[in-house]
N, C-alpha and C. Protein backbone atom coordinates (compact mmCIF):
# COMPACT_ATOMS: atom_id res chain seq x y z
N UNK A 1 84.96 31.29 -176.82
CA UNK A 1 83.57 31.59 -177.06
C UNK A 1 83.29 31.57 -178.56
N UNK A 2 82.31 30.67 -179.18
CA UNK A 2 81.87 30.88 -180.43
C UNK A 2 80.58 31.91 -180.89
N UNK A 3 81.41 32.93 -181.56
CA UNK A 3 80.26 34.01 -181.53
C UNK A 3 78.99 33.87 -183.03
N UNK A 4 79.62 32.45 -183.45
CA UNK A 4 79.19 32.94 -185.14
C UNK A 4 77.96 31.51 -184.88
N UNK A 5 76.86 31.91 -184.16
CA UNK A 5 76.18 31.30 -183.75
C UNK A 5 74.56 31.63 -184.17
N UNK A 6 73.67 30.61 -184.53
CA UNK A 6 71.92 31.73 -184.66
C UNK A 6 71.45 31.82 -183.82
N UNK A 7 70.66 33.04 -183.92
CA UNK A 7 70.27 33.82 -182.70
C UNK A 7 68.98 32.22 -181.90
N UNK A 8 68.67 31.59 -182.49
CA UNK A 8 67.41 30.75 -181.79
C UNK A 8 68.46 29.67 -180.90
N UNK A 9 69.97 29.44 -181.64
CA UNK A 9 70.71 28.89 -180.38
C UNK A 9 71.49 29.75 -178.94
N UNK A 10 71.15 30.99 -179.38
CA UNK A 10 71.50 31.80 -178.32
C UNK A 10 70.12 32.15 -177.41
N UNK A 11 68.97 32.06 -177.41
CA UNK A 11 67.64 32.32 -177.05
C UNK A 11 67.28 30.98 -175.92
N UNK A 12 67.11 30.86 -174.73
CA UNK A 12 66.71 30.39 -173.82
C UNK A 12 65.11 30.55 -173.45
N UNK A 13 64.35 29.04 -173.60
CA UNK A 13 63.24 29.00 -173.61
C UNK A 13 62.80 28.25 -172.76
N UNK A 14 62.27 28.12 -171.10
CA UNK A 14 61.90 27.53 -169.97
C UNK A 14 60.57 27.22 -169.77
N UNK A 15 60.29 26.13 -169.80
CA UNK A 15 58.58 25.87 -168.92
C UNK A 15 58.47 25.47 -168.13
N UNK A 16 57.70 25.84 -167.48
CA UNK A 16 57.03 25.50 -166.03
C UNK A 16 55.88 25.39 -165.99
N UNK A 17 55.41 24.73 -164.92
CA UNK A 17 54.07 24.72 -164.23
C UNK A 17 53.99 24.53 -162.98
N UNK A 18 53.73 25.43 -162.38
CA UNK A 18 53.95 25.36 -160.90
C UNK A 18 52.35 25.44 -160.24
N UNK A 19 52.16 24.72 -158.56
CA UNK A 19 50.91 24.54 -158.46
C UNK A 19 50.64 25.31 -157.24
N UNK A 20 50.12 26.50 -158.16
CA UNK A 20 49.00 27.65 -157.88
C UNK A 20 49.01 28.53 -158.47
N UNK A 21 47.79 29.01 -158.36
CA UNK A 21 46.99 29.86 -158.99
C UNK A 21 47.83 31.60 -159.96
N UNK A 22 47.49 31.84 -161.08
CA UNK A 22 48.61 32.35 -161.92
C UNK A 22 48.41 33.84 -160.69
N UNK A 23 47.24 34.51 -160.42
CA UNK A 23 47.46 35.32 -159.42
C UNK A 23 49.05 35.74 -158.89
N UNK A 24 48.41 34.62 -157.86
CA UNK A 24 49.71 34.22 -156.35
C UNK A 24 51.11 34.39 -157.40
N UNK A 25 51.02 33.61 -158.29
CA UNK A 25 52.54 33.29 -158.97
C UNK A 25 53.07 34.47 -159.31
N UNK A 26 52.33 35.32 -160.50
CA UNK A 26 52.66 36.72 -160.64
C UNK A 26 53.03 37.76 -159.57
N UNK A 27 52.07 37.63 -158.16
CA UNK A 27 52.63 38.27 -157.28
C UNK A 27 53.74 38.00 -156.71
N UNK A 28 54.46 36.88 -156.40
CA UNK A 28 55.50 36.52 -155.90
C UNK A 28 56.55 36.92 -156.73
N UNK A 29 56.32 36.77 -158.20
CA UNK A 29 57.42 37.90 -159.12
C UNK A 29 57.98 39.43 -158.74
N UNK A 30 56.36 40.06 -158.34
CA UNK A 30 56.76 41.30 -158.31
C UNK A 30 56.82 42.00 -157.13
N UNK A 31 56.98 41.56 -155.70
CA UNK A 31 57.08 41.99 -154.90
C UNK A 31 58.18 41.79 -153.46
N UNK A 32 58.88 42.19 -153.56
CA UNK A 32 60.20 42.33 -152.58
C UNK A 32 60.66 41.05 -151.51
N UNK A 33 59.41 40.95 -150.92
CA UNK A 33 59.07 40.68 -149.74
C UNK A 33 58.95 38.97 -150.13
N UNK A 34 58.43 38.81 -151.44
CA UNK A 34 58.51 37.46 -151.87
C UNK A 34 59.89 37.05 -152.40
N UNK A 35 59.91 38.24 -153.36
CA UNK A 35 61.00 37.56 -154.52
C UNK A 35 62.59 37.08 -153.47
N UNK A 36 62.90 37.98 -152.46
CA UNK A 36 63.75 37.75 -151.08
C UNK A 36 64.04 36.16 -150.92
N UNK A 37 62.86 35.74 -150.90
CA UNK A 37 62.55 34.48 -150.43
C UNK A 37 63.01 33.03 -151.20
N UNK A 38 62.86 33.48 -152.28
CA UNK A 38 63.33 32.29 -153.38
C UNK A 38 64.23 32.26 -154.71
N UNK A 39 64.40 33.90 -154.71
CA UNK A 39 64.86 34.09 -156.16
C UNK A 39 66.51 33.51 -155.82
N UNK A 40 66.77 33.12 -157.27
CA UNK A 40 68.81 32.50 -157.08
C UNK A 40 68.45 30.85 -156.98
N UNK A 41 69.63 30.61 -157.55
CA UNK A 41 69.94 29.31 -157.53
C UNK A 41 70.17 28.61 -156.33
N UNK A 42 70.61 27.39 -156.03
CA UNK A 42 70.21 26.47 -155.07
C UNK A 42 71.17 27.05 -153.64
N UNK A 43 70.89 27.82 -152.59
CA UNK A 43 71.62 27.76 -151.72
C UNK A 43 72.29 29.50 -151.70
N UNK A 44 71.93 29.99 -152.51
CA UNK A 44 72.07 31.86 -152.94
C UNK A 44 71.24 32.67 -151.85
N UNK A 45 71.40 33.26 -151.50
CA UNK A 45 70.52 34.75 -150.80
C UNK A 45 70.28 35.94 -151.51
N UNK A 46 69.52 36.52 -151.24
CA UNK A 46 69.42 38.11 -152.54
C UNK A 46 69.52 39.33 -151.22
N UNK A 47 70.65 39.47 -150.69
CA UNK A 47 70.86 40.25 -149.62
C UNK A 47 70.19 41.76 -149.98
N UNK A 48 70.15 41.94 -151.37
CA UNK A 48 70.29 43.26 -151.73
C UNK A 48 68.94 43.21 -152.88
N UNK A 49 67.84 44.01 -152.43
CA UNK A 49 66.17 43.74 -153.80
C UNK A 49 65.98 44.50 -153.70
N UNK A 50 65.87 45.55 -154.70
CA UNK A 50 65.44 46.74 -155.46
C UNK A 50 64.57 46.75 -156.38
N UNK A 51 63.28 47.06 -155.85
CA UNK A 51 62.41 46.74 -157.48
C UNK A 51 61.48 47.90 -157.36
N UNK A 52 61.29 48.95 -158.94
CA UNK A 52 60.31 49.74 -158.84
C UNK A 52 59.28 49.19 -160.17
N UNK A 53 58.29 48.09 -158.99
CA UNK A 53 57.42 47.28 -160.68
C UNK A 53 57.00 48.45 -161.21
N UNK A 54 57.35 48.88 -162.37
CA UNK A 54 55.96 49.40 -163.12
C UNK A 54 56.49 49.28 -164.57
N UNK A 55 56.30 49.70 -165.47
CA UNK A 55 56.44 49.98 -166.75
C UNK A 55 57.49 50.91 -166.96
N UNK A 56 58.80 51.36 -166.97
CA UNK A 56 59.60 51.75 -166.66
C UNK A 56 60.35 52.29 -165.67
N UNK A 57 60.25 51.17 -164.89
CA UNK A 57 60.52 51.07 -163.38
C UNK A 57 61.89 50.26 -163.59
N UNK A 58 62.73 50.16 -162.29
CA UNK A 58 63.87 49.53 -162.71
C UNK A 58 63.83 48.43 -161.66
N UNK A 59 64.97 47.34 -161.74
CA UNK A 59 65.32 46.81 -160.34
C UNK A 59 66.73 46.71 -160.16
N UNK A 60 67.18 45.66 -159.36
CA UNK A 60 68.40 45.59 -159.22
C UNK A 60 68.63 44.39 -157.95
N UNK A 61 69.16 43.26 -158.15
CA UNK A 61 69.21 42.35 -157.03
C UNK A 61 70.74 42.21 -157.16
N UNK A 62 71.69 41.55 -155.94
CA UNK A 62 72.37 41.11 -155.51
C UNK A 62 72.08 39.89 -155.23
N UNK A 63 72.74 38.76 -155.72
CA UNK A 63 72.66 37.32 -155.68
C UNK A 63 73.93 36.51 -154.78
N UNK A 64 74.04 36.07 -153.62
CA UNK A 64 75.11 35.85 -152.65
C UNK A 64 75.14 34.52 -153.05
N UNK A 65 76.35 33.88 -153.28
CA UNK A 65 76.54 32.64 -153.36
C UNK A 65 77.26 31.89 -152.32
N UNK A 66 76.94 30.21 -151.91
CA UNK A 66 77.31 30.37 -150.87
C UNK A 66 79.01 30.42 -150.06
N UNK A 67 79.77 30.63 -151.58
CA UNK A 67 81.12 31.19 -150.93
C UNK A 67 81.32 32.65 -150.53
N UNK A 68 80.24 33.43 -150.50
CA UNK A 68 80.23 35.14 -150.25
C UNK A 68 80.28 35.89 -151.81
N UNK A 69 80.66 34.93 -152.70
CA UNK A 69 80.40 36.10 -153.79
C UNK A 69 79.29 36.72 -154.62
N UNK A 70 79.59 38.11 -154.05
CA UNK A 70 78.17 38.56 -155.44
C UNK A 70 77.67 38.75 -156.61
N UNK A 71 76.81 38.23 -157.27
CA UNK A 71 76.37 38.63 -158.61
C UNK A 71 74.87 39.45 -158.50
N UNK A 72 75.62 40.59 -159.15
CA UNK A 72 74.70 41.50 -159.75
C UNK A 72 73.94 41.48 -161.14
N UNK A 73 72.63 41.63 -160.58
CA UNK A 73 71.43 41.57 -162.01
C UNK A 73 70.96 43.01 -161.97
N UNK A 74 70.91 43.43 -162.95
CA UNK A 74 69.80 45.00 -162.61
C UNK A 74 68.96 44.69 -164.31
N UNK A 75 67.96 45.93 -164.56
CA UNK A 75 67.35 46.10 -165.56
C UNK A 75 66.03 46.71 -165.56
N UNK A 76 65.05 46.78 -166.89
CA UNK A 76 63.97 47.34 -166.59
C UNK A 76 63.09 46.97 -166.75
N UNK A 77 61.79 47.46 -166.56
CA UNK A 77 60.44 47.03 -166.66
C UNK A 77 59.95 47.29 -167.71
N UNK A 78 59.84 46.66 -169.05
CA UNK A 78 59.46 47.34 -170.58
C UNK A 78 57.97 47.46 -170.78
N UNK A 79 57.20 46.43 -170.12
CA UNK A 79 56.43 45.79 -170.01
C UNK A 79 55.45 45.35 -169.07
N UNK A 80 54.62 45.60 -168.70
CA UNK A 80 53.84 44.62 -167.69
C UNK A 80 52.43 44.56 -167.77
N UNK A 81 51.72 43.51 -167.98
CA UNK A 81 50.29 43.24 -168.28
C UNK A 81 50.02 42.05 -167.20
N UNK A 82 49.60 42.72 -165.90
CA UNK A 82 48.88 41.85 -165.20
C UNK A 82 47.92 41.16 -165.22
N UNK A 83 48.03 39.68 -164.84
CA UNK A 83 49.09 39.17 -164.58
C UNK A 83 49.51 38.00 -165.82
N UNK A 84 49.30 38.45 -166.27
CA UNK A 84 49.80 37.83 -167.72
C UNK A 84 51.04 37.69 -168.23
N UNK A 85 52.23 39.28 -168.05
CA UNK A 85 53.31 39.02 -168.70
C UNK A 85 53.87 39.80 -167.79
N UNK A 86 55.16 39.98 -167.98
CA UNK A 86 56.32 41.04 -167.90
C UNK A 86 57.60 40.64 -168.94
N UNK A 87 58.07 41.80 -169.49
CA UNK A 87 58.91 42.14 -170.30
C UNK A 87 60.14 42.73 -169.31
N UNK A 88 61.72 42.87 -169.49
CA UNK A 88 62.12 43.41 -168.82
C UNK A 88 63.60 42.94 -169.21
N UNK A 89 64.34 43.96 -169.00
CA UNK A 89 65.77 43.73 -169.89
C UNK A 89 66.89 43.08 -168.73
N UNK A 90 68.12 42.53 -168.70
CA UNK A 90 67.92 41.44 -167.49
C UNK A 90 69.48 41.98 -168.25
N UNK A 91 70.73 42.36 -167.47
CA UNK A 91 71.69 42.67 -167.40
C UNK A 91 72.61 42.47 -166.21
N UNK A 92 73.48 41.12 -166.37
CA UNK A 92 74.40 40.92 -165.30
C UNK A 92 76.06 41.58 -165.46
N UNK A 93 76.63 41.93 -163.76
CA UNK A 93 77.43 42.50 -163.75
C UNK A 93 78.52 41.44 -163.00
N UNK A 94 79.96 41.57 -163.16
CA UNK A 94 80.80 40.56 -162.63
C UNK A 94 80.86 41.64 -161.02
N UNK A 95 81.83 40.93 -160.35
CA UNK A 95 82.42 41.63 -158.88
C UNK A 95 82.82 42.56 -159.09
N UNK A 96 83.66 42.97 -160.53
CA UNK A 96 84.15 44.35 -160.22
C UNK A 96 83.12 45.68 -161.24
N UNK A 97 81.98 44.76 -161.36
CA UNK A 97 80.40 46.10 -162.36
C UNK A 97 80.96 46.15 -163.48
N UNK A 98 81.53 45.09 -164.31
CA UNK A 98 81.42 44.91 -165.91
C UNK A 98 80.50 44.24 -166.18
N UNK A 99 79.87 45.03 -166.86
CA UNK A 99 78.64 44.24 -167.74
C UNK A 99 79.28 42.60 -168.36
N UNK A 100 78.03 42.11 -168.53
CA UNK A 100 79.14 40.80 -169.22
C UNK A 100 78.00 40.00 -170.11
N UNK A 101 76.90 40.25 -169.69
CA UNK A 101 75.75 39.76 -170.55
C UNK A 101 74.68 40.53 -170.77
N UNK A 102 73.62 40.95 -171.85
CA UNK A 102 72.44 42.22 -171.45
C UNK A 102 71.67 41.28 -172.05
N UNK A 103 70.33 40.92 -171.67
CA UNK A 103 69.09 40.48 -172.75
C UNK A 103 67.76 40.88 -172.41
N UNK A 104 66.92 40.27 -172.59
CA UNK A 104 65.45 40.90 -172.73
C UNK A 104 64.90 39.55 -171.94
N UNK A 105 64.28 39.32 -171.08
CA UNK A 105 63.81 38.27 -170.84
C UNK A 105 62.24 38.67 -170.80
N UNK A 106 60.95 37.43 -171.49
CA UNK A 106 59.98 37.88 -171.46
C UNK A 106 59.23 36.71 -170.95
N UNK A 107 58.40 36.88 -169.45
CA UNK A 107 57.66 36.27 -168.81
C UNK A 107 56.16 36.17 -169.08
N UNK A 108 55.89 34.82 -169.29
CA UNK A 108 54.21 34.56 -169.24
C UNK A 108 53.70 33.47 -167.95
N UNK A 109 52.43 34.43 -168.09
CA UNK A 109 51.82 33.56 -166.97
C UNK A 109 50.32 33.69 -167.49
N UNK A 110 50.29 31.90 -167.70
CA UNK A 110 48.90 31.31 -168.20
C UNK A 110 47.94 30.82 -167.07
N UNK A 111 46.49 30.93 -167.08
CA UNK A 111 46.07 29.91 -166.00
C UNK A 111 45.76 28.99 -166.87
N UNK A 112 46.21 27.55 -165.70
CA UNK A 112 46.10 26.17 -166.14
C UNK A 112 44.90 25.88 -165.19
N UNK A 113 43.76 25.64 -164.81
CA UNK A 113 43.17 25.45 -163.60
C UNK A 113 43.49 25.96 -162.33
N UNK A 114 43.59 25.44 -161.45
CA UNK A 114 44.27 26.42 -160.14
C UNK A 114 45.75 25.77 -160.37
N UNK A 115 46.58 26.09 -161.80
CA UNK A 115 48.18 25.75 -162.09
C UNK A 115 48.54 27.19 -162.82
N UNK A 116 49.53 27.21 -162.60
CA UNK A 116 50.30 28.28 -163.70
C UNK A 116 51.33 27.58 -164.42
N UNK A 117 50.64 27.64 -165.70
CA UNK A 117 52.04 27.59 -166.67
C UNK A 117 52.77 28.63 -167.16
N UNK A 118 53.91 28.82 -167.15
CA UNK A 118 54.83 29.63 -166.86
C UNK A 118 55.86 29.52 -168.25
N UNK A 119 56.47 30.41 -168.64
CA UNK A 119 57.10 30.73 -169.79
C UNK A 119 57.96 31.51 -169.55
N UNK A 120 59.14 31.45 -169.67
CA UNK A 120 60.24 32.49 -169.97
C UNK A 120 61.19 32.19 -171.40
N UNK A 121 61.31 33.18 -171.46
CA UNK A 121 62.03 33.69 -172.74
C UNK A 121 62.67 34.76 -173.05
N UNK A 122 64.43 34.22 -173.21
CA UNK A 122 65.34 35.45 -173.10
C UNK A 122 66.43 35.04 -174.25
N UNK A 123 66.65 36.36 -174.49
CA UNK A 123 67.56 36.08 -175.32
C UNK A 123 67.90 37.49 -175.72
N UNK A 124 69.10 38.16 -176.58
CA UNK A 124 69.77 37.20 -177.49
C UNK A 124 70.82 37.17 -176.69
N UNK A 125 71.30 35.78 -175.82
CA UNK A 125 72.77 36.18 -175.11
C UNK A 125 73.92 36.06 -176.30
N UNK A 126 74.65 36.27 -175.80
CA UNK A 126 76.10 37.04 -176.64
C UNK A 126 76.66 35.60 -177.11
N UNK A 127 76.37 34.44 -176.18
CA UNK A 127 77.32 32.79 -176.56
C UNK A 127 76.02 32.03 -176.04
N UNK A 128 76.59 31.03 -176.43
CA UNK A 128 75.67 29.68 -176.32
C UNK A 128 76.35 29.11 -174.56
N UNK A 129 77.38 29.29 -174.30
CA UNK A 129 77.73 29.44 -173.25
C UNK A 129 77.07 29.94 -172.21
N UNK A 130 77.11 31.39 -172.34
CA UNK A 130 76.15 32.12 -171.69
C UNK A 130 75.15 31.67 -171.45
N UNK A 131 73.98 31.18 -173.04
CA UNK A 131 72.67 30.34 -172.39
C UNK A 131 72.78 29.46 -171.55
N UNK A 132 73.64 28.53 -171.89
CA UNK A 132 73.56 27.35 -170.63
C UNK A 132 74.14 28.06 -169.21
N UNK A 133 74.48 28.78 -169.06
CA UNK A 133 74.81 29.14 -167.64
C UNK A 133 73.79 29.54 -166.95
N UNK A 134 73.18 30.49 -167.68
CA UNK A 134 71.62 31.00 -167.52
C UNK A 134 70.42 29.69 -167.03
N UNK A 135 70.38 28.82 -167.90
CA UNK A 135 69.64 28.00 -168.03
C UNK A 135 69.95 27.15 -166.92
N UNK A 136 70.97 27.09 -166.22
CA UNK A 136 71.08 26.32 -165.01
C UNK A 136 70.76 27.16 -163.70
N UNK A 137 71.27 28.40 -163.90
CA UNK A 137 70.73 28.98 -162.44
C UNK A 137 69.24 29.27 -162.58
N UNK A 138 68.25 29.38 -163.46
CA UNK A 138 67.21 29.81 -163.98
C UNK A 138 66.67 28.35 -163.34
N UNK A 139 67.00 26.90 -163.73
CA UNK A 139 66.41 25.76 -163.43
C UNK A 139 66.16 25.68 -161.73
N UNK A 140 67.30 26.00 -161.34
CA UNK A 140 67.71 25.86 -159.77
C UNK A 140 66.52 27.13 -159.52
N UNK A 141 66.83 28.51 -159.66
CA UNK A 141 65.58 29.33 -159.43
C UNK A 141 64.36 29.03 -159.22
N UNK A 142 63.70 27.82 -160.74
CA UNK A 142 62.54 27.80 -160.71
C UNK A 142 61.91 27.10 -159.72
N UNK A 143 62.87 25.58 -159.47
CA UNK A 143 62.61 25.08 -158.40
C UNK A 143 62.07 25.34 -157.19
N UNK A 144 63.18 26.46 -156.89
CA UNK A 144 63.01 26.99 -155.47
C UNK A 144 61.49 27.94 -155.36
N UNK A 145 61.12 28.67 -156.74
CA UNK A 145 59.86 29.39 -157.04
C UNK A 145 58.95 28.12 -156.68
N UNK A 146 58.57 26.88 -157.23
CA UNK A 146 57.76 26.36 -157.30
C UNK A 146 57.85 25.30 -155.70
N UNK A 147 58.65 25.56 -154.96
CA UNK A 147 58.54 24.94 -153.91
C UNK A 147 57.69 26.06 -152.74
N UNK A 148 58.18 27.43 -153.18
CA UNK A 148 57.79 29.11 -152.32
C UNK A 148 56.01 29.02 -152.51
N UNK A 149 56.10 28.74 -153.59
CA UNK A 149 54.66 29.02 -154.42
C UNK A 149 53.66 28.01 -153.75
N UNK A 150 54.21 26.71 -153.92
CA UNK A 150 53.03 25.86 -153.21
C UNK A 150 52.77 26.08 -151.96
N UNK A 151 54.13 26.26 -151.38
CA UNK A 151 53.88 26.61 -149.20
C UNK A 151 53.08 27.74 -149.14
N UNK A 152 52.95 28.80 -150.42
CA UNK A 152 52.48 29.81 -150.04
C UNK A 152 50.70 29.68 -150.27
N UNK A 153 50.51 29.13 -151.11
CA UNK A 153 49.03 28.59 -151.68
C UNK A 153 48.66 28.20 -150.45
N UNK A 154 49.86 26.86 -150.33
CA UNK A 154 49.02 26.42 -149.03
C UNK A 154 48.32 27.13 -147.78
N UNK A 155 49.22 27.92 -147.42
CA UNK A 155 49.08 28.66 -146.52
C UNK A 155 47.57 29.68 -146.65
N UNK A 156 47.76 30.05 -147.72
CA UNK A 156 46.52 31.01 -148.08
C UNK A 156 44.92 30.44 -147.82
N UNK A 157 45.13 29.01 -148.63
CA UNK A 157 43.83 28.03 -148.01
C UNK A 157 44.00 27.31 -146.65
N UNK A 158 44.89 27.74 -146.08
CA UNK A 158 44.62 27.31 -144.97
C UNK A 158 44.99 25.70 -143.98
N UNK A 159 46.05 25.90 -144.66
CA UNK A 159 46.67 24.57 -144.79
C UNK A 159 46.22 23.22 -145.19
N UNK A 160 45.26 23.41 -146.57
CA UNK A 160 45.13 21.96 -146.79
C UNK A 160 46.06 21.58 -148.08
C-alpha cells in the first residue's frame, strides 16, 4: 500500500444521472424498504438494513456476496438537507469487525428536469487502492440504483 499519496488522489468523485425525479431518488436513499432492493454491487443482497435517517442517526448494512460472505458498512448521519444532500461517515468492517477503511461520503441530489443528477463524494480513504475498490462496487451500486429508480418512476406514472 502506498500511503505517501494527495489527499485529491485518495478522494472518490462519482456522477450520475439517473431518470427520475430528484424526489423519488432521495427517497430510495433513505428508506429501508428501498435501499433492500438495490443497494451492493452486482449480484450482493443487504440481508441485514439498519437505518435511523436523521441528523445523527446511525445505520448499518450487511452486504452478502454471492459466495456467502459478509461485508459490513455502518456510520452516521452528519447531515441531511432534503432532498438535496446527505453527509454521512461510511466505515467498513472485514468478517472478523476490523475496521479497515472510515470516510465521509457526501451525497447531492440536483434536479435536472424530471432527471437527477447525482454526486457523490468520499474521501479521505487511507490508499488509492482503497479508492478504486470503492469506486467499483459504488459503479456496480449505481447501476443497479438507476435501473430500481426508473421501474420505480415508472410504476408511479403508471406504467408509461
Amino acid at each position: 500500500m502506498n500511503l505517501a499519496t494527495t489527499e485529491s488522489e485518495r478522494t472518490l468523485v462519482i456522477e450520475r444521472v439517473f431518470d427520475a425525479p430528484r424526489d423519488l431518488v432521495f427517497e430510495v436513499w433513505t428508506r429501508p424498504e428501498h435501499v433492500t432492493k438495490w443497494w451492493g454491487p452486482n449480484d450482493f443482497t443487504l440481508p441485514f438494513c439498519e437505518m435511523d435517517f436523521r441528523q445523527g442517526g446511525r445505520y448499518r448494512y450487511c452486504m452478502r456476496s454471492p459466495e456467502g460472505v459478509d461485508h459490513w458498512v455502518w456510520g452516521e448521519y452528519r447531515e441531511i438537507v432534503r432532498p438535496e444532500r446527505i453527509v454521512m461517515t461510511w466505515n467498513r468492517e472485514d468478517a472478523a469487525g476490523k475496521l479497515w477503511s472510515s470516510t465521509v461520503a457526501t451525497l447531492t441530489f440536483a434536479e435536472a428536469g424530471v432527471k437527477t443528477a447525482f454526486t457523490l463524494h468520499q474521501s479521505i480513504f487511507e490508499t488509492v487502492e482503497y479508492r478504486d475498490q470503492h469506486n467499483g462496487g459504488w459503479t456496480q451500486c449505481f447501476d443497479r440504483l438507476a435501473s430500481y429508480v426508473k421501474l420505480e418512476w415508472e410504476s408511479r406514472r403508471g406504467g408509461s
